[in-house]
PDB file of N, CA and C in Angstrom:
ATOM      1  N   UNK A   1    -120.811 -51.798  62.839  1.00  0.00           N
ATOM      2  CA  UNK A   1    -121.369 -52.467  61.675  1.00  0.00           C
ATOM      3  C   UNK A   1    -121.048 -51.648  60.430  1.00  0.00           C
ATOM      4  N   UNK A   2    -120.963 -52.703  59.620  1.00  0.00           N
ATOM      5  CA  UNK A   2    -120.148 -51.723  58.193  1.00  0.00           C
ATOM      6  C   UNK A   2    -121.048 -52.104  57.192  1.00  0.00           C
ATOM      7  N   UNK A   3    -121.411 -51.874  55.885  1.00  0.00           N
ATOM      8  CA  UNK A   3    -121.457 -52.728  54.595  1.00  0.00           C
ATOM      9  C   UNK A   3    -121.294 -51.478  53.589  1.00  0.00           C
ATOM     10  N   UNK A   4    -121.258 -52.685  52.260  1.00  0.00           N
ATOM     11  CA  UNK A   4    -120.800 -51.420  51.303  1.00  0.00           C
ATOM     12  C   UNK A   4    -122.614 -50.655  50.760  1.00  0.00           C
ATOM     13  N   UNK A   5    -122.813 -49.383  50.377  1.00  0.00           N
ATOM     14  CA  UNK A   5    -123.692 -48.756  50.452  1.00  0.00           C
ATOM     15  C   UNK A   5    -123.283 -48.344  48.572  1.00  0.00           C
ATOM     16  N   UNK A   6    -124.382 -48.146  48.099  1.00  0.00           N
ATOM     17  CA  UNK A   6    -124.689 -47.489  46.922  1.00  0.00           C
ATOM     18  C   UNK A   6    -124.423 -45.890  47.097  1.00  0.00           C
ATOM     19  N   UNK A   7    -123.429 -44.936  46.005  1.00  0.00           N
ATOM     20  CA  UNK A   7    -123.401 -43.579  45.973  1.00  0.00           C
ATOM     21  C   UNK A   7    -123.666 -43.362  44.322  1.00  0.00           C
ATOM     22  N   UNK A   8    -124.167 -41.830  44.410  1.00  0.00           N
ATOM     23  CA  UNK A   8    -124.052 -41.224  43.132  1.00  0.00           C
ATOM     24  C   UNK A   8    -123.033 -39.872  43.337  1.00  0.00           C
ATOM     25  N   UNK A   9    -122.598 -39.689  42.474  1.00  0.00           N
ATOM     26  CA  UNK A   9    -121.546 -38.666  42.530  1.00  0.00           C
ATOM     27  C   UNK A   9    -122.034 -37.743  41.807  1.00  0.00           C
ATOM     28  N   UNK A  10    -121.759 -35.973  42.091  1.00  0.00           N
ATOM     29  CA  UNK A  10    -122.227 -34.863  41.142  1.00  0.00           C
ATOM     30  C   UNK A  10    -122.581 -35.149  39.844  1.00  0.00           C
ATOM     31  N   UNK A  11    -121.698 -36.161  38.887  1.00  0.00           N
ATOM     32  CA  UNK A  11    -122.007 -36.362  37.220  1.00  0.00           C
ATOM     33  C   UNK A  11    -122.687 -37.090  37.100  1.00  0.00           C
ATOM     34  N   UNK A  12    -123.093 -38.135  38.207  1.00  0.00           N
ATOM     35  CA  UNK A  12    -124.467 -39.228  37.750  1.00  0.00           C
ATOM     36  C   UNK A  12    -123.387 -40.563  38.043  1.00  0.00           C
ATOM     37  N   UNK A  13    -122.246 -40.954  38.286  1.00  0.00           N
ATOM     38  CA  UNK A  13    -122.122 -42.134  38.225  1.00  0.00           C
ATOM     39  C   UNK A  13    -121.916 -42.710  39.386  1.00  0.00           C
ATOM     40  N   UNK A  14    -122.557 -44.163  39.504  1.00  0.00           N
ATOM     41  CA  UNK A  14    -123.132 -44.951  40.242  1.00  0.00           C
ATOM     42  C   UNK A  14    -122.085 -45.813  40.906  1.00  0.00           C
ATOM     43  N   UNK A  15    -121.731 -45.945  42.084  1.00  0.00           N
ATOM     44  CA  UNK A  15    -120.372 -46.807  42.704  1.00  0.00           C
ATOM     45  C   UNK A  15    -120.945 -47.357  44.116  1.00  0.00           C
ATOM     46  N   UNK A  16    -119.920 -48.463  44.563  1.00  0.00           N
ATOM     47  CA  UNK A  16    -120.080 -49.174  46.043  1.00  0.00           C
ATOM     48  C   UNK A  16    -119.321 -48.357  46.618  1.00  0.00           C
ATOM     49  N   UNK A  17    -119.214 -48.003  47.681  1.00  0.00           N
ATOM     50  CA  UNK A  17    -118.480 -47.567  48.908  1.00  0.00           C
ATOM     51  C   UNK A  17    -118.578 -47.928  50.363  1.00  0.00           C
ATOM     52  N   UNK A  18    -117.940 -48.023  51.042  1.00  0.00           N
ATOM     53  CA  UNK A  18    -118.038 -48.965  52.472  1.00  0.00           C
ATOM     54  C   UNK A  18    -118.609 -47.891  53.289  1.00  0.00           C
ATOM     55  N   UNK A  19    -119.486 -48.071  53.778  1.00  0.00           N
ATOM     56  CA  UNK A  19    -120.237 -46.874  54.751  1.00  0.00           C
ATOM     57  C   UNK A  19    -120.109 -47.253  56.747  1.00  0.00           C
ATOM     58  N   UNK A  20    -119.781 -46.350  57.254  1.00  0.00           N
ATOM     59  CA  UNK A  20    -119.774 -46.613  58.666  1.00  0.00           C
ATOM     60  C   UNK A  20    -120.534 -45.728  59.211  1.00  0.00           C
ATOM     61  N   UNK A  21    -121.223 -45.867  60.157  1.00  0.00           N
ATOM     62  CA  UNK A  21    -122.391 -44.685  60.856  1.00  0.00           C
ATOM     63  C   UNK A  21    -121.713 -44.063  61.707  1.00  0.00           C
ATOM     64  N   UNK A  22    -121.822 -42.586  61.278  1.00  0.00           N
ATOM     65  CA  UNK A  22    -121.038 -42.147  62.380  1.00  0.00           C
ATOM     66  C   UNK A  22    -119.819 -41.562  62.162  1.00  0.00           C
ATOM     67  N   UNK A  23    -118.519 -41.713  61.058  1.00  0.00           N
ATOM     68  CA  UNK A  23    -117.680 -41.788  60.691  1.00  0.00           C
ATOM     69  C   UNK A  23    -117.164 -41.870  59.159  1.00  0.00           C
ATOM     70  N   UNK A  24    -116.069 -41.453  58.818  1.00  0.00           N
ATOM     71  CA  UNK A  24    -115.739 -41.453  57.803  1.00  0.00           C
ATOM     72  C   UNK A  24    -114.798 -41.957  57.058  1.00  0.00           C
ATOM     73  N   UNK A  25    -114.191 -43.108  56.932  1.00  0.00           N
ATOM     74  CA  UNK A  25    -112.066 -43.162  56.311  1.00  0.00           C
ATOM     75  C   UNK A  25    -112.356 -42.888  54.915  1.00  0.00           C
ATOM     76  N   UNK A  26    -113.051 -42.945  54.225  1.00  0.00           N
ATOM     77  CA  UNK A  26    -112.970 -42.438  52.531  1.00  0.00           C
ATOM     78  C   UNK A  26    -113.526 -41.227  52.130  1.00  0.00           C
ATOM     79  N   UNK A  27    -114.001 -40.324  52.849  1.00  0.00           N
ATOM     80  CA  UNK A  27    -114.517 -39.000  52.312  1.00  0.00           C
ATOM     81  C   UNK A  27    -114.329 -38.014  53.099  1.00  0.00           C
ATOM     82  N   UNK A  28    -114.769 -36.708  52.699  1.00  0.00           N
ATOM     83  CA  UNK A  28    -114.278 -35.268  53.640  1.00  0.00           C
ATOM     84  C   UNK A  28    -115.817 -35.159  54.035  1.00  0.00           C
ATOM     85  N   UNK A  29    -116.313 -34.884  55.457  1.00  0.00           N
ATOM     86  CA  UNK A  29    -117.182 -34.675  55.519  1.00  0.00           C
ATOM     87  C   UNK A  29    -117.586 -33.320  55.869  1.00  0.00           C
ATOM     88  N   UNK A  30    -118.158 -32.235  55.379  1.00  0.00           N
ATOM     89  CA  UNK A  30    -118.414 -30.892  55.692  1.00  0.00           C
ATOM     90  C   UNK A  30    -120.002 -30.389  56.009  1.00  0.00           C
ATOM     91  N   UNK A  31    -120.102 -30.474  56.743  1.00  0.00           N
ATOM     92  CA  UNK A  31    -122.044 -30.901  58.016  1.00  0.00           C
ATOM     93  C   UNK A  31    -122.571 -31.620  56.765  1.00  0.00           C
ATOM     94  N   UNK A  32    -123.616 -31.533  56.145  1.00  0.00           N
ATOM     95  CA  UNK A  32    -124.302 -32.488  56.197  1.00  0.00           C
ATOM     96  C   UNK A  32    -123.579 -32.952  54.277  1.00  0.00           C
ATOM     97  N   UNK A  33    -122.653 -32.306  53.664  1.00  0.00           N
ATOM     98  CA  UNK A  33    -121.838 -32.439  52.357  1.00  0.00           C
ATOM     99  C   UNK A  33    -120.777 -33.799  52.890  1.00  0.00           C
ATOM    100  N   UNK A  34    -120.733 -35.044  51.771  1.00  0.00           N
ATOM    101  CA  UNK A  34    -119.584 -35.497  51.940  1.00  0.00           C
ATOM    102  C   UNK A  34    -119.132 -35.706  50.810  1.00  0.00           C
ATOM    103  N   UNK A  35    -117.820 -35.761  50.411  1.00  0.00           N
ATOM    104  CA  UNK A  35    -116.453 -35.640  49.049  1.00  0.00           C
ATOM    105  C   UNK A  35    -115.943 -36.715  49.210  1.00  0.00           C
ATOM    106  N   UNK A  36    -115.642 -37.209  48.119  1.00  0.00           N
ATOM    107  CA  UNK A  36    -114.600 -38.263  47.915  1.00  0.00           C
ATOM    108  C   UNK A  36    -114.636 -38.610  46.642  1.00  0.00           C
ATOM    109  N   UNK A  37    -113.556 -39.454  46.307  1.00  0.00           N
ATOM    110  CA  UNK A  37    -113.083 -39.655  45.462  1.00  0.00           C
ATOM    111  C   UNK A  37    -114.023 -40.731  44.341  1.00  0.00           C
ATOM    112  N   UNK A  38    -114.521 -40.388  43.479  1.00  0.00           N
ATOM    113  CA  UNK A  38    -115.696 -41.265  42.173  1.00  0.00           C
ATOM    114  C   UNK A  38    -114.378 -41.871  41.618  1.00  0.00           C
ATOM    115  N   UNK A  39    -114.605 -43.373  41.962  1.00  0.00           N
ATOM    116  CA  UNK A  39    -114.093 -44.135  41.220  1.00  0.00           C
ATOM    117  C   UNK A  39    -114.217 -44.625  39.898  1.00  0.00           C
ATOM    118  N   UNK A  40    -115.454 -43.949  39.242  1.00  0.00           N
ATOM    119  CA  UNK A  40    -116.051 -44.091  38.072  1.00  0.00           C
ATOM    120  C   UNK A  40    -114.778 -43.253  36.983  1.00  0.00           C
ATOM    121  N   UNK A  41    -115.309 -41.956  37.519  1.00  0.00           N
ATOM    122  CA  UNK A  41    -114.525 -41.109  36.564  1.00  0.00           C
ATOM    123  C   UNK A  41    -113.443 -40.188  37.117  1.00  0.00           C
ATOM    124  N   UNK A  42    -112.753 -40.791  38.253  1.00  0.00           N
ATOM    125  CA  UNK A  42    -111.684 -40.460  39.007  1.00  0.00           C
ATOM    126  C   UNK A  42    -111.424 -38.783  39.264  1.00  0.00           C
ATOM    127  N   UNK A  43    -112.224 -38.301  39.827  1.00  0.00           N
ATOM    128  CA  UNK A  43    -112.598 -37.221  40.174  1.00  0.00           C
ATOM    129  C   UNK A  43    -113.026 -36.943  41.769  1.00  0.00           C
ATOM    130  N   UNK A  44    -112.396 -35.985  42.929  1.00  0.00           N
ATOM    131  CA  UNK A  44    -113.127 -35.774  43.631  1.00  0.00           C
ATOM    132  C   UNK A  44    -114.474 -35.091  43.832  1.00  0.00           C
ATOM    133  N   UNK A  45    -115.786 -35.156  44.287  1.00  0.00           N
ATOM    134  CA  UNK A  45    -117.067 -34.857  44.071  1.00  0.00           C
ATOM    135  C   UNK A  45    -117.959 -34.761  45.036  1.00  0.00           C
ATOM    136  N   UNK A  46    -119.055 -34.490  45.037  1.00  0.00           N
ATOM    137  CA  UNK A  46    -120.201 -34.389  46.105  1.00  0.00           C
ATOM    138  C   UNK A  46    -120.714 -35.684  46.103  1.00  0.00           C
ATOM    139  N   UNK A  47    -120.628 -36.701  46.992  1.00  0.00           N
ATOM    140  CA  UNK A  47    -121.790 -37.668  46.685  1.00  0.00           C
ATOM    141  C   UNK A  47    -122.783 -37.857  47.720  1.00  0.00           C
ATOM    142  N   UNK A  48    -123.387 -38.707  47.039  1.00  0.00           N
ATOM    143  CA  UNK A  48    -125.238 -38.897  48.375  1.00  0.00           C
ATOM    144  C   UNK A  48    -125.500 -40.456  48.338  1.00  0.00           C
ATOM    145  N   UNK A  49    -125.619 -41.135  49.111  1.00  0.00           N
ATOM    146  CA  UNK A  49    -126.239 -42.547  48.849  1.00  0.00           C
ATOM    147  C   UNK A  49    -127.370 -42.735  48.319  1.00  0.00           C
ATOM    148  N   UNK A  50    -127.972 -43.434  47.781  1.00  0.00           N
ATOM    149  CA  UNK A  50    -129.036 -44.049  46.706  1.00  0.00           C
ATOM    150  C   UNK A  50    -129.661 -44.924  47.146  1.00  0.00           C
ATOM    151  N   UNK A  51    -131.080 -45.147  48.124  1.00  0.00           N
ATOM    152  CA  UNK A  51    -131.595 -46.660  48.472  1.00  0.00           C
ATOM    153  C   UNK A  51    -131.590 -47.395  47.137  1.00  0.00           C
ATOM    154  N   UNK A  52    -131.332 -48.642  47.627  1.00  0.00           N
ATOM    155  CA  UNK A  52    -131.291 -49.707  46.407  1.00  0.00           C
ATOM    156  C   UNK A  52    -132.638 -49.994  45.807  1.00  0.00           C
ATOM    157  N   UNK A  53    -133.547 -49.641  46.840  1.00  0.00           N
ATOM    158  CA  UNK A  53    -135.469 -49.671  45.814  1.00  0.00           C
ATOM    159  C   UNK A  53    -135.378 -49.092  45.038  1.00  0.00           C
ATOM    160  N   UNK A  54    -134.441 -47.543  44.804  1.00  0.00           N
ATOM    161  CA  UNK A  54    -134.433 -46.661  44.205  1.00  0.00           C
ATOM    162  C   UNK A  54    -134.182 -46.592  42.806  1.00  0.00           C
ATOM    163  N   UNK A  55    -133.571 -47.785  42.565  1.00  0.00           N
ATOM    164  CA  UNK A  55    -132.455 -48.303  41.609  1.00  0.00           C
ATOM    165  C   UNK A  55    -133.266 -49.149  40.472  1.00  0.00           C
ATOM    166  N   UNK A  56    -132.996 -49.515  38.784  1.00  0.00           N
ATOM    167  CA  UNK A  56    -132.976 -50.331  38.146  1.00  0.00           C
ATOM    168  C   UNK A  56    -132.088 -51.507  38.400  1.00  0.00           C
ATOM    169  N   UNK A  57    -132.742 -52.548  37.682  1.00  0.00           N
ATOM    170  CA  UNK A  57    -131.358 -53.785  38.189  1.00  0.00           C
ATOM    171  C   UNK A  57    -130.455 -53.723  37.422  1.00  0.00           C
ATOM    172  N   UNK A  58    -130.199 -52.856  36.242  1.00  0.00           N
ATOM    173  CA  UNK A  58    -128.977 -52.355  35.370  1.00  0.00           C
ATOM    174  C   UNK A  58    -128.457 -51.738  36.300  1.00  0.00           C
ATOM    175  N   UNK A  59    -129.289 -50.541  36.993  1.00  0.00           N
ATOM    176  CA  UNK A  59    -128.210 -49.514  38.037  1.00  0.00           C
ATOM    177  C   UNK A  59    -127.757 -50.362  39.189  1.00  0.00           C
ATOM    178  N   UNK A  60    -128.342 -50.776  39.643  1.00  0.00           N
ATOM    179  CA  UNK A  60    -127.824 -51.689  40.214  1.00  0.00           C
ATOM    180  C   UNK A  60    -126.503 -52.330  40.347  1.00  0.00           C
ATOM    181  N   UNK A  61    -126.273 -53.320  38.613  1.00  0.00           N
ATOM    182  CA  UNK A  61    -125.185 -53.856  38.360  1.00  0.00           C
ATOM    183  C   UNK A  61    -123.968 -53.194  37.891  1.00  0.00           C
ATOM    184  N   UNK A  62    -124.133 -51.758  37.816  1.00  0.00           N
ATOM    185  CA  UNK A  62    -123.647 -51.013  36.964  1.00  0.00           C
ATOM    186  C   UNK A  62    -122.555 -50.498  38.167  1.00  0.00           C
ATOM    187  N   UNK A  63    -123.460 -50.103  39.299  1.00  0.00           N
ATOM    188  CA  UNK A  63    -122.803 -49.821  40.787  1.00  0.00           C
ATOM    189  C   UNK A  63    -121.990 -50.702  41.295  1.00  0.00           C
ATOM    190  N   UNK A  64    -122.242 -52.611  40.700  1.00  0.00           N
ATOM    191  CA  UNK A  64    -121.456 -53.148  41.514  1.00  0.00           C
ATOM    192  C   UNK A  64    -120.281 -53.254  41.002  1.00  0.00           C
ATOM    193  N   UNK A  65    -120.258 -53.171  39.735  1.00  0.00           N
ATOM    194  CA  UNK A  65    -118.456 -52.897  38.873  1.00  0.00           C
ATOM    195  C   UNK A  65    -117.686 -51.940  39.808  1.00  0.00           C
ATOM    196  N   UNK A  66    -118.518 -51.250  40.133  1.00  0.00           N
ATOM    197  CA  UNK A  66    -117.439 -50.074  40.304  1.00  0.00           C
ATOM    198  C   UNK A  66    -117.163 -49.920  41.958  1.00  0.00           C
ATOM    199  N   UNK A  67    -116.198 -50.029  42.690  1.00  0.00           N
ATOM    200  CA  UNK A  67    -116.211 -49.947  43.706  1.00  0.00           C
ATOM    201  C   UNK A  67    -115.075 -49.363  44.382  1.00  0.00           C
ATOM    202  N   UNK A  68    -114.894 -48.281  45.297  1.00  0.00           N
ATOM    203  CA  UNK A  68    -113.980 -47.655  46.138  1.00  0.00           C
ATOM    204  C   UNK A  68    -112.771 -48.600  46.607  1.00  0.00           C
ATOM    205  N   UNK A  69    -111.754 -48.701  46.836  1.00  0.00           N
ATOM    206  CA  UNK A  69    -111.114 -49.422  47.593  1.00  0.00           C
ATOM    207  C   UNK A  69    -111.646 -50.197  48.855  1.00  0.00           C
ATOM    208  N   UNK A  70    -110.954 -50.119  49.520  1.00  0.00           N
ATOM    209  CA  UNK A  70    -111.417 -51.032  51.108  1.00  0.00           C
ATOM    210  C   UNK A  70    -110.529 -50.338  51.858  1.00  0.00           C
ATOM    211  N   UNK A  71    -110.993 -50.179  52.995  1.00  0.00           N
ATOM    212  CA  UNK A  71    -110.642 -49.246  54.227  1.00  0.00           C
ATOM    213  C   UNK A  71    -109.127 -49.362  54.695  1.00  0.00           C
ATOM    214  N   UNK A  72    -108.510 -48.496  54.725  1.00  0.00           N
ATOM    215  CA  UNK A  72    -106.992 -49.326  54.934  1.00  0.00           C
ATOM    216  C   UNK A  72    -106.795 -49.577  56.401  1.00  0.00           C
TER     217      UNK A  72
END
């Protein structure tokens, strides 16, 4: 099971990314640190997922502009 998941990246900006449990194809994972690439401000970075309760419905929409590629 896949879907795309809410991240924040080290500088604060807000993106979709496709999340798989268990696994990784878009980020470096180093124990419990994962990296990849912020499509916001095209930078590799630390990011963390964000529950969506967590969120304004600006942050929200703001996350859905922006989104990682798709798994190749």
């Amino acid at each position: 099971m896949s879907y795309w998941a809410i991240a924040r990246c080290s500088e604060g900006h807000l993106f979709q990314t496709p999340y798989f449990p268990l696994m990784s194809f878009k980020a470096i994972l180093l124990g419990s640190c994962r990296v990849q690439r912020c499509p916001v401000g095209k930078h590799w970075t630390k990011v963390s997922f964000v529950p969506a309760g967590d969120l304004s419905e600006a942050e929200m929409e703001e996350a859905s502009r922006h989104r990682t590629s798709p798994v190749p």
